[in-house]
PDB file of N, CA and C in Angstrom:
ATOM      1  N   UNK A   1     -17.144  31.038 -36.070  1.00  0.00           N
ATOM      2  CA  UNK A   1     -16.243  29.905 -35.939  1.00  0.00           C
ATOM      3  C   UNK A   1     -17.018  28.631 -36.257  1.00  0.00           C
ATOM      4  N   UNK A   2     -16.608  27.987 -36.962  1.00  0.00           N
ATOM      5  CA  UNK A   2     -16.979  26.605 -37.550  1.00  0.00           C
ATOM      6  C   UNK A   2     -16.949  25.568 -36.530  1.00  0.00           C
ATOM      7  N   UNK A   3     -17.763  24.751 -36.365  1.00  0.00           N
ATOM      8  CA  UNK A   3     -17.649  23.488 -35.439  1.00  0.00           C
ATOM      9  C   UNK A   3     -16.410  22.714 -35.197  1.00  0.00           C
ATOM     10  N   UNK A   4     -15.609  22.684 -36.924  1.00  0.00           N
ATOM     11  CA  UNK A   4     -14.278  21.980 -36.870  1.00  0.00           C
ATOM     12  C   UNK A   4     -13.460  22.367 -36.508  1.00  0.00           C
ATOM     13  N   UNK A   5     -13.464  23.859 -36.321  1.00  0.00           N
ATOM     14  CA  UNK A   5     -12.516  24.608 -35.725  1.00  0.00           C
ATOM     15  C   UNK A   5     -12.421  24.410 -34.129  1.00  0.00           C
ATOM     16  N   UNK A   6     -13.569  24.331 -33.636  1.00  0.00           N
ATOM     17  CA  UNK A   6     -14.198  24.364 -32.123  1.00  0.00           C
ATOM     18  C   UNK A   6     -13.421  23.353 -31.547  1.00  0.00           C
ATOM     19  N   UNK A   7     -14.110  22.129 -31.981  1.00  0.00           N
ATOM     20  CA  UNK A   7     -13.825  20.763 -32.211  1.00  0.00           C
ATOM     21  C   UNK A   7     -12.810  20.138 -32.355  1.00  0.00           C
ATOM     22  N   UNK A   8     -11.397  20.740 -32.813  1.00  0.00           N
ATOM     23  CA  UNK A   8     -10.508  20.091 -33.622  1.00  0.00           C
ATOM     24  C   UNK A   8     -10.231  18.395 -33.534  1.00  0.00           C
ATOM     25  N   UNK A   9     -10.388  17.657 -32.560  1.00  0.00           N
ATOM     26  CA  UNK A   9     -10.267  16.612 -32.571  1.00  0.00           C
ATOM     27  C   UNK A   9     -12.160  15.875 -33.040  1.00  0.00           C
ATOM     28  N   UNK A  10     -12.812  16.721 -33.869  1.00  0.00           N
ATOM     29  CA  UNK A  10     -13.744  15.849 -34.855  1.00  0.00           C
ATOM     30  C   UNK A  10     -13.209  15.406 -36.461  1.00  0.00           C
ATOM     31  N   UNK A  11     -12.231  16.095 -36.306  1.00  0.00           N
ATOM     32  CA  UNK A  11     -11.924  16.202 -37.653  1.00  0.00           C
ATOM     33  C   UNK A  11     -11.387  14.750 -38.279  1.00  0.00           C
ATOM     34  N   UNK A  12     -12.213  14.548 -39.200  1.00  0.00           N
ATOM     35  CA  UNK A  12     -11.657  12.712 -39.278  1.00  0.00           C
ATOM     36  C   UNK A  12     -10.544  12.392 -40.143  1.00  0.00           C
ATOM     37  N   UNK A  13      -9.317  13.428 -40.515  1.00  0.00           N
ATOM     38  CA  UNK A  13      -8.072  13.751 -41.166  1.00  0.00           C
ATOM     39  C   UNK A  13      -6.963  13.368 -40.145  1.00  0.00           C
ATOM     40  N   UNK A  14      -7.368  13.408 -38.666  1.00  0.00           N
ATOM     41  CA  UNK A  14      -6.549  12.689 -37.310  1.00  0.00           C
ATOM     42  C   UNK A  14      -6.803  11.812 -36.899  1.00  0.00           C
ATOM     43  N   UNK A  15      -5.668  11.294 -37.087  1.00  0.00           N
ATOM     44  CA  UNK A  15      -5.060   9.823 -36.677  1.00  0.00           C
ATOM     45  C   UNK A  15      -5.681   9.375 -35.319  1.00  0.00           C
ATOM     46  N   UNK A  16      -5.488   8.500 -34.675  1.00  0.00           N
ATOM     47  CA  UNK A  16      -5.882   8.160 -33.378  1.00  0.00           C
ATOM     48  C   UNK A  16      -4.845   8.353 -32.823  1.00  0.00           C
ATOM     49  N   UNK A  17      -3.545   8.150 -33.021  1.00  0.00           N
ATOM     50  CA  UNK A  17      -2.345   8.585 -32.415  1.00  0.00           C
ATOM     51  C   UNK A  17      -2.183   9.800 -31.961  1.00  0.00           C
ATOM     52  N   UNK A  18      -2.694  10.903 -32.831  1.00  0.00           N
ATOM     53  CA  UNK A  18      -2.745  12.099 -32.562  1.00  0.00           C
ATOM     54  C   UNK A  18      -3.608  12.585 -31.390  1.00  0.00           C
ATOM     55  N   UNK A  19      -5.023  11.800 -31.596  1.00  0.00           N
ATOM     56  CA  UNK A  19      -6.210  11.956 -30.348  1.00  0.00           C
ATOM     57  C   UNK A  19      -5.622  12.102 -29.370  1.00  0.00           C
ATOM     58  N   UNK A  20      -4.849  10.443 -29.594  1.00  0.00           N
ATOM     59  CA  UNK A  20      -4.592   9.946 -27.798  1.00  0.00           C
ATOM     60  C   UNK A  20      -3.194  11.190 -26.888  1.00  0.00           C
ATOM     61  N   UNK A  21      -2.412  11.784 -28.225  1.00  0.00           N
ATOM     62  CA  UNK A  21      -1.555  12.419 -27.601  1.00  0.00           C
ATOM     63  C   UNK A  21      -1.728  13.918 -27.199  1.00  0.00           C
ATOM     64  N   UNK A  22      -3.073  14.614 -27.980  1.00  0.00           N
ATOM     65  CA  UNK A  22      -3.620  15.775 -27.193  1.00  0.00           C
ATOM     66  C   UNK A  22      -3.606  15.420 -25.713  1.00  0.00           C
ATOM     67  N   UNK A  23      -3.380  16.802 -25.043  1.00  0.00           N
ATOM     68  CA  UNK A  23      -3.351  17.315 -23.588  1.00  0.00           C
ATOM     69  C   UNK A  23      -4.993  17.361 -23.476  1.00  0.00           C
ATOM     70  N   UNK A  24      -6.076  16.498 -23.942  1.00  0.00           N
ATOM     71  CA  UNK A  24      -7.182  16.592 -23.048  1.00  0.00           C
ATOM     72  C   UNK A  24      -7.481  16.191 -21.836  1.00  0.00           C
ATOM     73  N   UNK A  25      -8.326  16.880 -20.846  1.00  0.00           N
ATOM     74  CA  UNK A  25      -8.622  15.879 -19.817  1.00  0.00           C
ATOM     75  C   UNK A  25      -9.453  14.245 -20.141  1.00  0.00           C
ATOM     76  N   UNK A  26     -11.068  15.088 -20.043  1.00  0.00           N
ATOM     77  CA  UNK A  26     -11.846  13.931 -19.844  1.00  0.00           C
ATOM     78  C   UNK A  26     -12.851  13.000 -20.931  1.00  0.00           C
ATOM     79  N   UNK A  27     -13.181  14.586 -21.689  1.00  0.00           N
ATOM     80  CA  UNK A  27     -13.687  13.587 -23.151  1.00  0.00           C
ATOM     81  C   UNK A  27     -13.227  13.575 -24.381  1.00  0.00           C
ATOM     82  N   UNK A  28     -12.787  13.271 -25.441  1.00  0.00           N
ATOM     83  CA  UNK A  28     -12.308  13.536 -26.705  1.00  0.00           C
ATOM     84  C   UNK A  28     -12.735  14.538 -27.486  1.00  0.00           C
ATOM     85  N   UNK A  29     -14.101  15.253 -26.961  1.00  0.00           N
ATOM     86  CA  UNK A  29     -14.502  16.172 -27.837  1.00  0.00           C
ATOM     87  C   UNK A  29     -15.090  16.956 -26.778  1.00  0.00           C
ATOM     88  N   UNK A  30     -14.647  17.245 -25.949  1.00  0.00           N
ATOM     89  CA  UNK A  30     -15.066  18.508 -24.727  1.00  0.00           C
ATOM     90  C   UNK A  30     -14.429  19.839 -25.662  1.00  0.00           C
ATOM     91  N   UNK A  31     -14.865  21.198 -25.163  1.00  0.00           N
ATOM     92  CA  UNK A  31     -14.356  22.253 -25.571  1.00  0.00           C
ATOM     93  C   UNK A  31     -13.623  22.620 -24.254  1.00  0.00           C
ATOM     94  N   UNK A  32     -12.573  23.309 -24.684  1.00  0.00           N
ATOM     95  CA  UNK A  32     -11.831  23.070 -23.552  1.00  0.00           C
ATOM     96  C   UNK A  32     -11.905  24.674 -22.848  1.00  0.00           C
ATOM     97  N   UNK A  33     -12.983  24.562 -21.584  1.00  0.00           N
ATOM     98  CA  UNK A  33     -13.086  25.403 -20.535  1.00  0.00           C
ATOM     99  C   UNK A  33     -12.630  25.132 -19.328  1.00  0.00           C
ATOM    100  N   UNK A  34     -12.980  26.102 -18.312  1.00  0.00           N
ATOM    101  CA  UNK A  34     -12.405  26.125 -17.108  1.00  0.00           C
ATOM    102  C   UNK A  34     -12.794  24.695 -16.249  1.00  0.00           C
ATOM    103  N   UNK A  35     -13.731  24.183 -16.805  1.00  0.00           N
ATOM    104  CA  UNK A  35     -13.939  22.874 -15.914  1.00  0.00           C
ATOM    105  C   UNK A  35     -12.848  21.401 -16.167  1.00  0.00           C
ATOM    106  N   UNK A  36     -12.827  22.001 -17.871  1.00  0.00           N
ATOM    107  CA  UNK A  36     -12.323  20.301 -17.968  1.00  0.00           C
ATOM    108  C   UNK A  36     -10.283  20.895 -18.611  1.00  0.00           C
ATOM    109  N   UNK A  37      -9.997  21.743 -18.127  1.00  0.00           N
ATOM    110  CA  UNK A  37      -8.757  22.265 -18.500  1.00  0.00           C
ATOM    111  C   UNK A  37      -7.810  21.718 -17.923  1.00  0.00           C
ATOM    112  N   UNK A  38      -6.740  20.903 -18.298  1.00  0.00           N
ATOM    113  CA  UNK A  38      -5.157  20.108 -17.905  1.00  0.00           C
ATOM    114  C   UNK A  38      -5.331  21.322 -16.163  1.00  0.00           C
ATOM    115  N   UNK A  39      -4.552  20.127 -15.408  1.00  0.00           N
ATOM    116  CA  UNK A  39      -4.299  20.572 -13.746  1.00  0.00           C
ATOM    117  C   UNK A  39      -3.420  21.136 -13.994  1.00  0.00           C
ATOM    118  N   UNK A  40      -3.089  22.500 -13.559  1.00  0.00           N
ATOM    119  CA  UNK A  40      -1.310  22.191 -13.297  1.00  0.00           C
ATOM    120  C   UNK A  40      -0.956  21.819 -11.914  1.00  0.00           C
ATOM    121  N   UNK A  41      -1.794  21.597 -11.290  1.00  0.00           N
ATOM    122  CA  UNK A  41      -1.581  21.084 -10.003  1.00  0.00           C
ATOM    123  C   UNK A  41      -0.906  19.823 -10.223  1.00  0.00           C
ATOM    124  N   UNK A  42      -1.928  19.316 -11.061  1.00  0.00           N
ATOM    125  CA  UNK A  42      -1.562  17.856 -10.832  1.00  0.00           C
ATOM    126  C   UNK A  42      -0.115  16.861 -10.684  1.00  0.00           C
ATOM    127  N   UNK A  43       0.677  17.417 -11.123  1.00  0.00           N
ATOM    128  CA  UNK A  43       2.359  16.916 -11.125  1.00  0.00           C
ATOM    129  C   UNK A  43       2.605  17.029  -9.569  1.00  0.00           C
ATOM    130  N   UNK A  44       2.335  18.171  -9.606  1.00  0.00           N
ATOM    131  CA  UNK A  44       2.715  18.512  -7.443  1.00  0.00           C
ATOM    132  C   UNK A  44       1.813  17.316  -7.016  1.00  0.00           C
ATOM    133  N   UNK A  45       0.614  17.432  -7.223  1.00  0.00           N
ATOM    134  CA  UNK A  45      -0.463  16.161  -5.795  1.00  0.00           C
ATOM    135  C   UNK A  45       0.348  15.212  -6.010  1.00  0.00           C
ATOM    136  N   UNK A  46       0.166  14.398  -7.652  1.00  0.00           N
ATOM    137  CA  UNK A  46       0.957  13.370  -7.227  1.00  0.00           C
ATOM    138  C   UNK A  46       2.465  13.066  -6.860  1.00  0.00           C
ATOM    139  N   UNK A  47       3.496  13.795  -6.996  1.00  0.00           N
ATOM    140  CA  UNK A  47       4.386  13.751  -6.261  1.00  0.00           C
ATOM    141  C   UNK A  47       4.158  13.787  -4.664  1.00  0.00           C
ATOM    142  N   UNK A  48       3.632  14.611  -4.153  1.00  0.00           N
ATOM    143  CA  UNK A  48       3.259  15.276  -2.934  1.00  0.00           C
ATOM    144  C   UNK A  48       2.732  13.332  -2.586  1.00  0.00           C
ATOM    145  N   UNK A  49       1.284  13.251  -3.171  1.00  0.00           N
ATOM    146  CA  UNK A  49       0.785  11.832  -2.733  1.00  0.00           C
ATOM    147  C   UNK A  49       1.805  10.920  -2.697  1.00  0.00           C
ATOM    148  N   UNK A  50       2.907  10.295  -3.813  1.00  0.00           N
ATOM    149  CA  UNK A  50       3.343   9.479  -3.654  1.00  0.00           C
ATOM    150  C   UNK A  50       4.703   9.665  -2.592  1.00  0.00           C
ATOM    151  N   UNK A  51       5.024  11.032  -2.315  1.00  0.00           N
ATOM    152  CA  UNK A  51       5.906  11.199  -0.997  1.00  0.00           C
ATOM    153  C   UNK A  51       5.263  10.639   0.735  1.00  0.00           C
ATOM    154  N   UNK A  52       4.019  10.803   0.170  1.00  0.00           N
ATOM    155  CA  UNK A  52       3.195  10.334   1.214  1.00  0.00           C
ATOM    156  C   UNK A  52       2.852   8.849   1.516  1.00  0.00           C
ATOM    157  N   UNK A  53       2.707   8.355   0.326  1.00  0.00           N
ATOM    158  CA  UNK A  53       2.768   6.748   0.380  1.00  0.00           C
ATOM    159  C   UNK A  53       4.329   6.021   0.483  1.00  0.00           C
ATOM    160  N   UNK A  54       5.021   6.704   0.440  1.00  0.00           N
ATOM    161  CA  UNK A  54       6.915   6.328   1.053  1.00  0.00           C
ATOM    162  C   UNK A  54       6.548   6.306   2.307  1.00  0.00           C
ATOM    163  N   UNK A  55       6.308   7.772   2.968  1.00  0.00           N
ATOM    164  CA  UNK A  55       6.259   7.639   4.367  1.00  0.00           C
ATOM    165  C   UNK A  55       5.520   6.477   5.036  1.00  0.00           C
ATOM    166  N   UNK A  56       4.718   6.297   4.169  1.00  0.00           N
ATOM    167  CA  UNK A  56       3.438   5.355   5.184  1.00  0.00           C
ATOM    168  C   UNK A  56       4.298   4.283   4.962  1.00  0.00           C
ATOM    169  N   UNK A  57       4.836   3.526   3.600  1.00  0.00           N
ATOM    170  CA  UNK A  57       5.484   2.221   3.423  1.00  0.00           C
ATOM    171  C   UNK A  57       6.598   2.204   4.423  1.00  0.00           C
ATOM    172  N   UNK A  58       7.762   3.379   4.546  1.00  0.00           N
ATOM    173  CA  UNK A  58       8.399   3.474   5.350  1.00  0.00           C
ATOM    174  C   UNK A  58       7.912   2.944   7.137  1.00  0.00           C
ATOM    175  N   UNK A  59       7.154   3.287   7.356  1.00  0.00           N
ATOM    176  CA  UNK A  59       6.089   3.469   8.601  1.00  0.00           C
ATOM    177  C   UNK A  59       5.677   1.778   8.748  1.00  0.00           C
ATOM    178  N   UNK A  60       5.093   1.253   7.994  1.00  0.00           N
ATOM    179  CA  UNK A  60       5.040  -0.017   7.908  1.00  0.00           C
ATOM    180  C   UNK A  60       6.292  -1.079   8.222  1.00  0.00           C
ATOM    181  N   UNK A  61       7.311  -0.737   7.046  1.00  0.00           N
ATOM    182  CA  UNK A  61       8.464  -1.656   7.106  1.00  0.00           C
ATOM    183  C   UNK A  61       9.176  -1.619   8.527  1.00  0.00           C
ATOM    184  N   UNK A  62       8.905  -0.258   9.144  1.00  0.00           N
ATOM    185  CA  UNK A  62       9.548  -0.495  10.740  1.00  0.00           C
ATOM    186  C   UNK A  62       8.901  -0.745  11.231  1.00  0.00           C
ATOM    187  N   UNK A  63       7.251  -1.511  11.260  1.00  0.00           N
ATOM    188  CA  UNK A  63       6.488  -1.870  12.347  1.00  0.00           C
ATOM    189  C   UNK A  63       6.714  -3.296  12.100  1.00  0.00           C
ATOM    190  N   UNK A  64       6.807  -3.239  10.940  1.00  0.00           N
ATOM    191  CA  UNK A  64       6.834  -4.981  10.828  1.00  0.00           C
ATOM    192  C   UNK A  64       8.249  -5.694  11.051  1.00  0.00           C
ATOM    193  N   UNK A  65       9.399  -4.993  10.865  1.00  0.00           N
ATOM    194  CA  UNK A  65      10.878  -5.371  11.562  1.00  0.00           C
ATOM    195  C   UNK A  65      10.426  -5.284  12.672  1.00  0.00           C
ATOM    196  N   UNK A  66       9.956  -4.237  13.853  1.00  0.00           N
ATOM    197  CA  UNK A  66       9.636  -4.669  15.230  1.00  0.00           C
ATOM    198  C   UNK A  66       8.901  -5.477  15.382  1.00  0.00           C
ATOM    199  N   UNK A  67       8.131  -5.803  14.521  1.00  0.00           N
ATOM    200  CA  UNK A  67       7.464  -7.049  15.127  1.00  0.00           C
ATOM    201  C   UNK A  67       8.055  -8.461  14.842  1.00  0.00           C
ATOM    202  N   UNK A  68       8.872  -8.138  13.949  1.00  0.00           N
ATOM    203  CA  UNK A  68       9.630  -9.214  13.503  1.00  0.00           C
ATOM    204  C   UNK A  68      10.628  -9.187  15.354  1.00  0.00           C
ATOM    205  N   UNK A  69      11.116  -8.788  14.947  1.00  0.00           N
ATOM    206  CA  UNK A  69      11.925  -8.388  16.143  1.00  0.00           C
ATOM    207  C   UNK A  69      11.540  -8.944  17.938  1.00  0.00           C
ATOM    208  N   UNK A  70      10.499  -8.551  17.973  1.00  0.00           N
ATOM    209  CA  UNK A  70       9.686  -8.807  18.921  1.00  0.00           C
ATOM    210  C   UNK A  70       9.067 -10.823  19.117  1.00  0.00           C
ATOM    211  N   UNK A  71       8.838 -10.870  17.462  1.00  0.00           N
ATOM    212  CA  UNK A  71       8.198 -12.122  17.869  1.00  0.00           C
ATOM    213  C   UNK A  71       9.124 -13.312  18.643  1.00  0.00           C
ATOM    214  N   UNK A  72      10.531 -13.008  18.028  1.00  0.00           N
ATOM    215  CA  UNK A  72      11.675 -13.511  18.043  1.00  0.00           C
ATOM    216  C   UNK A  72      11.603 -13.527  19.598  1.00  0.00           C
ATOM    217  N   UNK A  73      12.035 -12.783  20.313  1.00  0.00           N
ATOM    218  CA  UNK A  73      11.875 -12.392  21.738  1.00  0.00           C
ATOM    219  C   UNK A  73      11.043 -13.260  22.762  1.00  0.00           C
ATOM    220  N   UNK A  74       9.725 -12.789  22.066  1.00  0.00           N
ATOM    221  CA  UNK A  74       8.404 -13.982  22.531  1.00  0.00           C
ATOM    222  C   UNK A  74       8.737 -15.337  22.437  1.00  0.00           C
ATOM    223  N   UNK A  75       9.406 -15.548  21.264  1.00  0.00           N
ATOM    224  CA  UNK A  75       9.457 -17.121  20.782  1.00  0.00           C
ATOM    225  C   UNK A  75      10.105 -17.569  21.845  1.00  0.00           C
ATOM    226  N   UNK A  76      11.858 -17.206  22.273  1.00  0.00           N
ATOM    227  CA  UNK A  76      12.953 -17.388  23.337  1.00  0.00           C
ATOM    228  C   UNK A  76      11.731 -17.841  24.404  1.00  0.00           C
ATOM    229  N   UNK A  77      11.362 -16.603  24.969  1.00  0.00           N
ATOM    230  CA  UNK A  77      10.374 -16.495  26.487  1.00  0.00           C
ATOM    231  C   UNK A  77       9.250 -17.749  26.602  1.00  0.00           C
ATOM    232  N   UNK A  78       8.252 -17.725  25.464  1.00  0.00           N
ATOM    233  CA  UNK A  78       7.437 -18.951  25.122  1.00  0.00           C
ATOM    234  C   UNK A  78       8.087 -20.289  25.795  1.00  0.00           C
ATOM    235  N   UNK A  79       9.402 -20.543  25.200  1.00  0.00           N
ATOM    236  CA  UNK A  79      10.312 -21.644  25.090  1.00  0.00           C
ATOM    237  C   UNK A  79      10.568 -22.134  26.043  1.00  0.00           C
ATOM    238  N   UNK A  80      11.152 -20.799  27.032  1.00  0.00           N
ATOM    239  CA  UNK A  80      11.353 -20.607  28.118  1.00  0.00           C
ATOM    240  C   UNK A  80      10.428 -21.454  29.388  1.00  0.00           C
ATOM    241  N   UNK A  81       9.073 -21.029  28.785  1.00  0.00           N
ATOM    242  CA  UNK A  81       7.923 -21.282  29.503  1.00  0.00           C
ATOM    243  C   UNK A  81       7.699 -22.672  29.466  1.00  0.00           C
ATOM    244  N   UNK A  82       7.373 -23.237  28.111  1.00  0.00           N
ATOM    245  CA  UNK A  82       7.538 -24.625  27.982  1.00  0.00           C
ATOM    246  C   UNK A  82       8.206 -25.320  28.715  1.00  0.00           C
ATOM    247  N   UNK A  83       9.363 -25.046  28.920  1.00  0.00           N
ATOM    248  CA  UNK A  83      10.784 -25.908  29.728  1.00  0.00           C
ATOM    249  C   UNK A  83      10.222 -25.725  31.091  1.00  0.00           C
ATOM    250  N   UNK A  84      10.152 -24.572  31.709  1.00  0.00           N
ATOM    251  CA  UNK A  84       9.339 -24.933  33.246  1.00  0.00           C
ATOM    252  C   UNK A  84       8.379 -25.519  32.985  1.00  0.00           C
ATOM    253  N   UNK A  85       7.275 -25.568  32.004  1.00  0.00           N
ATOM    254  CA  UNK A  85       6.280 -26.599  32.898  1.00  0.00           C
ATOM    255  C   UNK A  85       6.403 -27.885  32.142  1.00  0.00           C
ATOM    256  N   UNK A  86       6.973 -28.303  31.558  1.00  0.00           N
ATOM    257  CA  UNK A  86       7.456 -29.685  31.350  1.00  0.00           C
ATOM    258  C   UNK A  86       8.287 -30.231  32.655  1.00  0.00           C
ATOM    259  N   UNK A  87       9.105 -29.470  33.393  1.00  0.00           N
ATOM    260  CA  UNK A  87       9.982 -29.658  34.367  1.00  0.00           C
ATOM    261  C   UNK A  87       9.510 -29.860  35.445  1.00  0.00           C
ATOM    262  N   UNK A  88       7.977 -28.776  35.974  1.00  0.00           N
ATOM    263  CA  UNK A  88       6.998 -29.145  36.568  1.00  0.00           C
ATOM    264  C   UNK A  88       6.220 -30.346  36.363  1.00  0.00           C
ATOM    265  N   UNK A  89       6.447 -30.562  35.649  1.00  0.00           N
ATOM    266  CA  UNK A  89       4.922 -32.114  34.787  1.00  0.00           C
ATOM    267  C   UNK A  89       5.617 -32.825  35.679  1.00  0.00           C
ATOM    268  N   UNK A  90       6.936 -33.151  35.238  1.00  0.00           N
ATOM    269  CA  UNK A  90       7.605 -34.126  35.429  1.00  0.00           C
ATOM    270  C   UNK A  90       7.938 -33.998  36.918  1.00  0.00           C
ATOM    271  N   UNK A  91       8.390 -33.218  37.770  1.00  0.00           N
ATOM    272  CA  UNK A  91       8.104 -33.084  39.071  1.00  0.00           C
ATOM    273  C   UNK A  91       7.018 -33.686  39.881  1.00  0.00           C
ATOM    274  N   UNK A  92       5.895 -33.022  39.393  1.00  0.00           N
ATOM    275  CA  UNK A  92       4.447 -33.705  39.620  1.00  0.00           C
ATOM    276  C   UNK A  92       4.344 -35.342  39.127  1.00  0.00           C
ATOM    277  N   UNK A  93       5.039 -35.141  38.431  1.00  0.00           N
ATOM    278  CA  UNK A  93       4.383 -37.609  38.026  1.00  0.00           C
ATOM    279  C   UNK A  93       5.457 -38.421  39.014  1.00  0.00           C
ATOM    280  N   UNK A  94       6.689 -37.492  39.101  1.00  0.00           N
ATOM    281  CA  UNK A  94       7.868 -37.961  40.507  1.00  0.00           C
ATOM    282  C   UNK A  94       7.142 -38.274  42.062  1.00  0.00           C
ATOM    283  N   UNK A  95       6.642 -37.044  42.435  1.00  0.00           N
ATOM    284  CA  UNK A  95       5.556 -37.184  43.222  1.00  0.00           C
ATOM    285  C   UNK A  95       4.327 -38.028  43.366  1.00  0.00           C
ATOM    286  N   UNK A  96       3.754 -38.044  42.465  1.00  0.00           N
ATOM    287  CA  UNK A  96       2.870 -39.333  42.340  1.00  0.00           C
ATOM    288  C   UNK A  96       3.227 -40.828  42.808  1.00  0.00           C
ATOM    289  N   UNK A  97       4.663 -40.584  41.947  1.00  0.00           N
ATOM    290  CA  UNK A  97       4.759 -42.091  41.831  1.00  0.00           C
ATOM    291  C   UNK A  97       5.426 -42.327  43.122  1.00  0.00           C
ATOM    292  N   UNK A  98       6.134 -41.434  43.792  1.00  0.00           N
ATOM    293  CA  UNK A  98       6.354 -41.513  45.271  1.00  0.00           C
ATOM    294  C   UNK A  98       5.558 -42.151  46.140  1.00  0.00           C
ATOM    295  N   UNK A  99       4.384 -41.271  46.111  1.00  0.00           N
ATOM    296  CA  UNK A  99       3.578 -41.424  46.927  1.00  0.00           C
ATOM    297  C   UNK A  99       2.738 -43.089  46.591  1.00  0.00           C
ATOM    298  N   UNK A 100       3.032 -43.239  45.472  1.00  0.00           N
ATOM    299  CA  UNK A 100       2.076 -44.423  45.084  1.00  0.00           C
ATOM    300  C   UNK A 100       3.299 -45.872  45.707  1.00  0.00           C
ATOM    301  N   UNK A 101       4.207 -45.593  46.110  1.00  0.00           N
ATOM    302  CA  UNK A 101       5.339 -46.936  46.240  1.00  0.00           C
ATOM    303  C   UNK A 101       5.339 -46.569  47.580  1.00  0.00           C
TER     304      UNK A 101
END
């Protein structure tokens, strides 16, 4: 067997179009053995992976509505808090000035 045969993508009669659309993996002129041979896995992982990165985004978008959710809550209560001790302040300078007349 001839090198060009081996080789087929040395052959300088192919286009680059053609290169780029061979099923190689990793180098343009690997011989194609058990190391560097198309996955067939590969369609499944990445489906499989990107079912997995839904879940997680999924997983996210409801932590961050609860926290959305939540801050809202805090904010009310915060508010809440403010208003008593402004109400207190002002209690306390009533007193003062009581005591000062």
């Amino acid at each position: 067997m001839s090198s060009f045969t081996q080789y087929p993508c040395v052959v300088s009669r192919r286009t680059r179009a053609h290169r780029r659309t061979r099923n190689t993996t990793s180098t343009l002129h690997a011989p194609r053995t058990a190391a560097n041979a198309p996955s067939r896995r590969g369609r499944r992982r990445r489906e499989e992976r990107h079912d997995q990165l839904e879940i997680i985004l999924s997983r996210l978008d409801e932590r961050i509505a609860e926290a959305r959710a939540n801050s809202v809550v805090l904010q009310e209560e915060l508010a809440r808090w403010r208003e008593r001790a402004d109400r207190l302040e002002r209690e306390v300078h009533a007193r003062m000035q009581a005591k000062r007349l």
